[in-house]
N, C-alpha and C. Protein backbone atom coordinates (compact mmCIF):
# COMPACT_ATOMS: atom_id res chain seq x y z
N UNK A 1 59.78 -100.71 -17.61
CA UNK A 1 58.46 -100.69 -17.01
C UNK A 1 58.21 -99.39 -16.25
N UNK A 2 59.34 -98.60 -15.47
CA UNK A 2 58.73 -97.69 -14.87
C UNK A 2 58.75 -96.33 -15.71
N UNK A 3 59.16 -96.54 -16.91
CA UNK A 3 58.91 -95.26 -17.81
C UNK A 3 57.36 -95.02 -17.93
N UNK A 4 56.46 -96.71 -18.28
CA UNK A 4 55.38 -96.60 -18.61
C UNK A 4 54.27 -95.66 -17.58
N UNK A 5 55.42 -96.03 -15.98
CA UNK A 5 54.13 -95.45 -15.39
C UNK A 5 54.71 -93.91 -14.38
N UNK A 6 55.82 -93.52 -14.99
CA UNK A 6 56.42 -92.19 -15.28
C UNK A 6 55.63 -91.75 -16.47
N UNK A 7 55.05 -92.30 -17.63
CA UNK A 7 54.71 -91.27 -18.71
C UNK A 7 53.05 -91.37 -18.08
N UNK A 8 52.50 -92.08 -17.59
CA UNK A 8 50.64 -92.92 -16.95
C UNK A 8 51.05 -91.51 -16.05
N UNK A 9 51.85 -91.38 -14.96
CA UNK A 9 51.70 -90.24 -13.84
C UNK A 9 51.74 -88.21 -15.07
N UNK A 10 52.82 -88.31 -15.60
CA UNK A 10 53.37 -87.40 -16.30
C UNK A 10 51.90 -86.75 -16.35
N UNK A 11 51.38 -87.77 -17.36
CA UNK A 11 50.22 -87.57 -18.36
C UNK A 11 49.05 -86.83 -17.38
N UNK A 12 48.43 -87.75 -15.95
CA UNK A 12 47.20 -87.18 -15.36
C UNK A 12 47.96 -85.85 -14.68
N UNK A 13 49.26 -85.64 -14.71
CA UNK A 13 49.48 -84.57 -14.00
C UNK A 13 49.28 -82.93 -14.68
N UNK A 14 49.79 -83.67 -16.38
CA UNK A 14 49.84 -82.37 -17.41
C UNK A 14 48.21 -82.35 -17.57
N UNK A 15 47.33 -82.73 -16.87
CA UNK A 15 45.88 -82.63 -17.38
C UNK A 15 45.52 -81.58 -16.15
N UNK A 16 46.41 -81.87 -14.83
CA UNK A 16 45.62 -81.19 -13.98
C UNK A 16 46.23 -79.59 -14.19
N UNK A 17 47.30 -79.30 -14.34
CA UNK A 17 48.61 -78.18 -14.91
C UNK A 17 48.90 -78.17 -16.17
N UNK A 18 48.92 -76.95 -17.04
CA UNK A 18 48.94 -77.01 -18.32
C UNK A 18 50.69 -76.87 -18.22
N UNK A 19 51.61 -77.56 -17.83
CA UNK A 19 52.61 -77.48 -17.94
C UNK A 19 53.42 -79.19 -18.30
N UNK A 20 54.50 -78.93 -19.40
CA UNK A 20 55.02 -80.10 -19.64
C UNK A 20 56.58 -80.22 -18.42
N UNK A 21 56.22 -81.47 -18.53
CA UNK A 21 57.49 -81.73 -17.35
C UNK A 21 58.21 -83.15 -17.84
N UNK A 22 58.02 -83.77 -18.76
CA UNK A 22 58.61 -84.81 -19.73
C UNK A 22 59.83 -84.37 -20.17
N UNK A 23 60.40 -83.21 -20.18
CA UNK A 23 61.82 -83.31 -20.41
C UNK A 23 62.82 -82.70 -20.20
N UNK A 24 62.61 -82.47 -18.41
CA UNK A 24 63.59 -81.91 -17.54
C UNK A 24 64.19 -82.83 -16.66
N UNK A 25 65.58 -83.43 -16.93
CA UNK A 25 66.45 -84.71 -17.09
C UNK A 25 66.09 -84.80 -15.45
N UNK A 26 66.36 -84.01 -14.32
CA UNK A 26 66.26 -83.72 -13.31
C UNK A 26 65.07 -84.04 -12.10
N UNK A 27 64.37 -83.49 -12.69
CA UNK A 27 62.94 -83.72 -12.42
C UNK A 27 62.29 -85.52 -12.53
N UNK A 28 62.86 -85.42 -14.06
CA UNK A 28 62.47 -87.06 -14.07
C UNK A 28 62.94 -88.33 -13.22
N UNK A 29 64.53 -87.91 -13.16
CA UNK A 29 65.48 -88.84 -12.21
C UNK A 29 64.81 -89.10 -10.99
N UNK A 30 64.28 -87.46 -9.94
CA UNK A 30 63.59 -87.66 -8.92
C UNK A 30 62.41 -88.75 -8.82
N UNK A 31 61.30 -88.82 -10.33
CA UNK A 31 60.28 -89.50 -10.09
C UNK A 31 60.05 -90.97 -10.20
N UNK A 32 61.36 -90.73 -11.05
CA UNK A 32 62.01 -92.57 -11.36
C UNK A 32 61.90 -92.76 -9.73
N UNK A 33 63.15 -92.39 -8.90
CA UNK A 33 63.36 -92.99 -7.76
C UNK A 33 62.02 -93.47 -6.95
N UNK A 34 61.53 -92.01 -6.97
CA UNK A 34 60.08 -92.38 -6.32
C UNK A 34 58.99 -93.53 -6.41
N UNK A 35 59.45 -94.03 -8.12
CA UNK A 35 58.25 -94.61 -8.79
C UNK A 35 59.11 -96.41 -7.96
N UNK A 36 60.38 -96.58 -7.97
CA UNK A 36 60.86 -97.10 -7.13
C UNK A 36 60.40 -97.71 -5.71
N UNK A 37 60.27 -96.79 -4.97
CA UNK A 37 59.74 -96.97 -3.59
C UNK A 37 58.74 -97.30 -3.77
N UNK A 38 57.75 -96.69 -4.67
CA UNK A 38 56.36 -97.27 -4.87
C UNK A 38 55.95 -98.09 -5.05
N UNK A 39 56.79 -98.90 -5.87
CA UNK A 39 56.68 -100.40 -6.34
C UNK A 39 56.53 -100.85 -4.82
N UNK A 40 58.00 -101.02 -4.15
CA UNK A 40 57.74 -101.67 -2.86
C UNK A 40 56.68 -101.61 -2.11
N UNK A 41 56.49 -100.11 -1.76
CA UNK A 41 55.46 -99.68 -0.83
C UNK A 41 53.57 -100.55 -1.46
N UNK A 42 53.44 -100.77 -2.90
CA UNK A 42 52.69 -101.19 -3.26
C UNK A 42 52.76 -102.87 -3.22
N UNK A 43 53.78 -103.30 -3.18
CA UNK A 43 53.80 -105.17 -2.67
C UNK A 43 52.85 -105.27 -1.06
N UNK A 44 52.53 -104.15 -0.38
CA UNK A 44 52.17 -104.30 1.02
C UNK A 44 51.24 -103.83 0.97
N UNK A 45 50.47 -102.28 0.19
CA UNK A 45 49.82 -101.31 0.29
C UNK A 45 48.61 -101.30 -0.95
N UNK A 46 47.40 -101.09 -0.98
CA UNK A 46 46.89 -101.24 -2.36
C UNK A 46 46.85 -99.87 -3.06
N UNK A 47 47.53 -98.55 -2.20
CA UNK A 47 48.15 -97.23 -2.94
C UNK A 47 49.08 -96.21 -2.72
N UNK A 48 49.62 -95.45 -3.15
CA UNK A 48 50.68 -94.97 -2.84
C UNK A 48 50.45 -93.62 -2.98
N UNK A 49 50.91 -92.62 -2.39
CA UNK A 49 50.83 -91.34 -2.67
C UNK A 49 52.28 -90.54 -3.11
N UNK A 50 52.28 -90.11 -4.29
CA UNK A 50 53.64 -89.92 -4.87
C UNK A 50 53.86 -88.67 -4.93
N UNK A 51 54.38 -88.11 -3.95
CA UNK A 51 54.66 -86.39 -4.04
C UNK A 51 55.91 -85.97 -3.73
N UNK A 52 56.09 -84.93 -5.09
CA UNK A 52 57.69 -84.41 -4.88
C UNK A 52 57.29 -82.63 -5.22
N UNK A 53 57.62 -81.98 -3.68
CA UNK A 53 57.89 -80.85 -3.71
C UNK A 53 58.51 -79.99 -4.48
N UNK A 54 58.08 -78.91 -5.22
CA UNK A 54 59.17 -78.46 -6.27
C UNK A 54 59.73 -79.20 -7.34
N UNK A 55 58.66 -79.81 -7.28
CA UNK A 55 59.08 -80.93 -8.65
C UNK A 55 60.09 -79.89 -9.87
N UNK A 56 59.18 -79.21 -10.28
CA UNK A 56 59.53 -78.73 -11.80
C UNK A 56 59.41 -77.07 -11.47
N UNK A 57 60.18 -75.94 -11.69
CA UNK A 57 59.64 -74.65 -11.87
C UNK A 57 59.07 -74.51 -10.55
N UNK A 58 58.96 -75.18 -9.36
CA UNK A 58 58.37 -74.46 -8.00
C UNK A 58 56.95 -75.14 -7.68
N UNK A 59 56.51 -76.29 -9.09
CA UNK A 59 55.22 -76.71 -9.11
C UNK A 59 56.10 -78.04 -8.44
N UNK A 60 54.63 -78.33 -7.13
CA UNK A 60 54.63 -79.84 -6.94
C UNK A 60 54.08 -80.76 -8.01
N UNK A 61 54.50 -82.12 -7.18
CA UNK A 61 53.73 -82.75 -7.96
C UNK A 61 53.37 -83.94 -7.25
N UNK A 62 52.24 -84.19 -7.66
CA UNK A 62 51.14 -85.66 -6.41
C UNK A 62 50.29 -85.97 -7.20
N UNK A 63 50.33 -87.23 -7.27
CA UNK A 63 49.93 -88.41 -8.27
C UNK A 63 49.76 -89.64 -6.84
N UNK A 64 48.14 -90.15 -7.01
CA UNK A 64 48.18 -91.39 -6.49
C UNK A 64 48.54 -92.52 -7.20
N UNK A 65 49.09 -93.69 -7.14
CA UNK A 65 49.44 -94.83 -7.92
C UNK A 65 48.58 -96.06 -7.16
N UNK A 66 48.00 -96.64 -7.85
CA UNK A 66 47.54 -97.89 -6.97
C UNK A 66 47.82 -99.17 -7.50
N UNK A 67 47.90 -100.17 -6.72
CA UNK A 67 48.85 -101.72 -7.07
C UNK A 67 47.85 -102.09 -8.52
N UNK A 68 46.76 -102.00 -8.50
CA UNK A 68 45.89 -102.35 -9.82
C UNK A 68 46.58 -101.72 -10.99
N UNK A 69 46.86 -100.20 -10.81
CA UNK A 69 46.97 -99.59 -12.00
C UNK A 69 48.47 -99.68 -12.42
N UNK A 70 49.57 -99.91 -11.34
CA UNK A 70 50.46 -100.32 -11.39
C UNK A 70 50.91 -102.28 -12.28
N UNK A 71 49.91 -102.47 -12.05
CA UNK A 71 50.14 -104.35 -12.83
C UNK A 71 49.30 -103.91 -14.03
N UNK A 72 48.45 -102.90 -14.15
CA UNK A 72 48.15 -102.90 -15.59
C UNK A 72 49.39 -102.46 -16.38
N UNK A 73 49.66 -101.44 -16.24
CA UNK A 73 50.81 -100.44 -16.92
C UNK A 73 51.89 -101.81 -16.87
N UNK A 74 52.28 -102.65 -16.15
CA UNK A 74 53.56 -103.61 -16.56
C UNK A 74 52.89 -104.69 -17.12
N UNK A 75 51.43 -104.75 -17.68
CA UNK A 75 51.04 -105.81 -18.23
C UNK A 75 50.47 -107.02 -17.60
N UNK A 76 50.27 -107.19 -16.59
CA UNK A 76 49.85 -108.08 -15.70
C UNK A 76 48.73 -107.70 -14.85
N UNK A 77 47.82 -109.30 -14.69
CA UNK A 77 47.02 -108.92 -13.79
C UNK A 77 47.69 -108.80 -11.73
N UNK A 78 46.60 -107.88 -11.29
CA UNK A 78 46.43 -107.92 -10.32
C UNK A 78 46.79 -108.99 -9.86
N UNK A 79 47.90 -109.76 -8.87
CA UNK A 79 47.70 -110.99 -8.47
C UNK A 79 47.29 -111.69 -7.42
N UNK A 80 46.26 -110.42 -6.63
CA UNK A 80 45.48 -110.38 -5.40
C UNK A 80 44.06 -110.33 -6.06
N UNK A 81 43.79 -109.64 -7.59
CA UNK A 81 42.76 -109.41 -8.13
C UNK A 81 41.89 -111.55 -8.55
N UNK A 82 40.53 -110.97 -8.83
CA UNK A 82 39.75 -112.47 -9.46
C UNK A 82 40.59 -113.12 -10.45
N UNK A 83 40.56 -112.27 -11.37
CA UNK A 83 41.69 -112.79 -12.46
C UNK A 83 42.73 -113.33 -12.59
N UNK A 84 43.88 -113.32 -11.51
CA UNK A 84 45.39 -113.62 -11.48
C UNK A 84 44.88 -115.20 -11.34
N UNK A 85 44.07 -115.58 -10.83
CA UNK A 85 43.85 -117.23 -10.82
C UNK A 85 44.17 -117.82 -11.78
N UNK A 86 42.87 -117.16 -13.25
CA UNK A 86 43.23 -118.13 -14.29
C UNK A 86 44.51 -117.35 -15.00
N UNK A 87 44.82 -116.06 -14.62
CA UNK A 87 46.27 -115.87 -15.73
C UNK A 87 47.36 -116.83 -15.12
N UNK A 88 47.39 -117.50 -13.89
CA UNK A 88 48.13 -118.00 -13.19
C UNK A 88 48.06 -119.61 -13.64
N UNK A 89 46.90 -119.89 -13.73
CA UNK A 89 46.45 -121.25 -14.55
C UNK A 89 47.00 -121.34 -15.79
N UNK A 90 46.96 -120.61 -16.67
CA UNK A 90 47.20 -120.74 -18.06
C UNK A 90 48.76 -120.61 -17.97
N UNK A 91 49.44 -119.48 -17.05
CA UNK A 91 50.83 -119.67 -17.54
C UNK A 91 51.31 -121.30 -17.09
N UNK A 92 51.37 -121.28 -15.86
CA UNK A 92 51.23 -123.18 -15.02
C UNK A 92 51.09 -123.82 -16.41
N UNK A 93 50.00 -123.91 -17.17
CA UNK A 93 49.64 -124.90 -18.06
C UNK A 93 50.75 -124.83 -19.42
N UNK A 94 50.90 -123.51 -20.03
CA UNK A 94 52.29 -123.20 -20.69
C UNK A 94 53.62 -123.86 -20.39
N UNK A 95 53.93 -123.64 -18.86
CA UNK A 95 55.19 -124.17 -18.33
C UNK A 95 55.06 -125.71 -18.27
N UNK A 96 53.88 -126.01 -18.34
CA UNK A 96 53.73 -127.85 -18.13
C UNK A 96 54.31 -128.55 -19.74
């Protein structure tokens, strides 16, 4: 799951910088961790601000993540969002 939203960050970042950063082993390890904390920080927070100095080549890098866009990318609704009710209903009704 957090590749998906390692490649979701990667992606708006190579839009803002014409530079690829998908396959410097190093770089990535850092954003994994980060994407880590984020998760947590997003169980409490509805966004996160994800910045690693010197990411790649001397370029930062800062990407907001927010708990919405975070449960899309793992497939799930929001479960603070309108929706998580009935996705929450229907699984309940599955498990019955």
């Amino acid at each position: 799951m957090n590749q998906r939203v390692a490649d979701h960050l990667l992606k708006n970042q190579k839009r803002k910088k014409t530079i690829e950063l998908s396959f410097d082993s190093k770089s990535l390890t850092k954003l994994m961790l980060e994407i880590k904390k984020a998760r947590t920080v997003l169980s409490l927070q509805k966004s996160v601000r994800i910045g690693l100095p010197s990411f790649y080549e001397d370029e930062d890098f800062s990407e907001t993540l927010t708990r919405v866009k975070l449960y899309e990318l793992d497939g799930l609704p929001d479960p603070r969002g309108p929706t998580a009710q009935t996705f929450f209903n229907v699984a309940k009704e599955w498990l019955h």
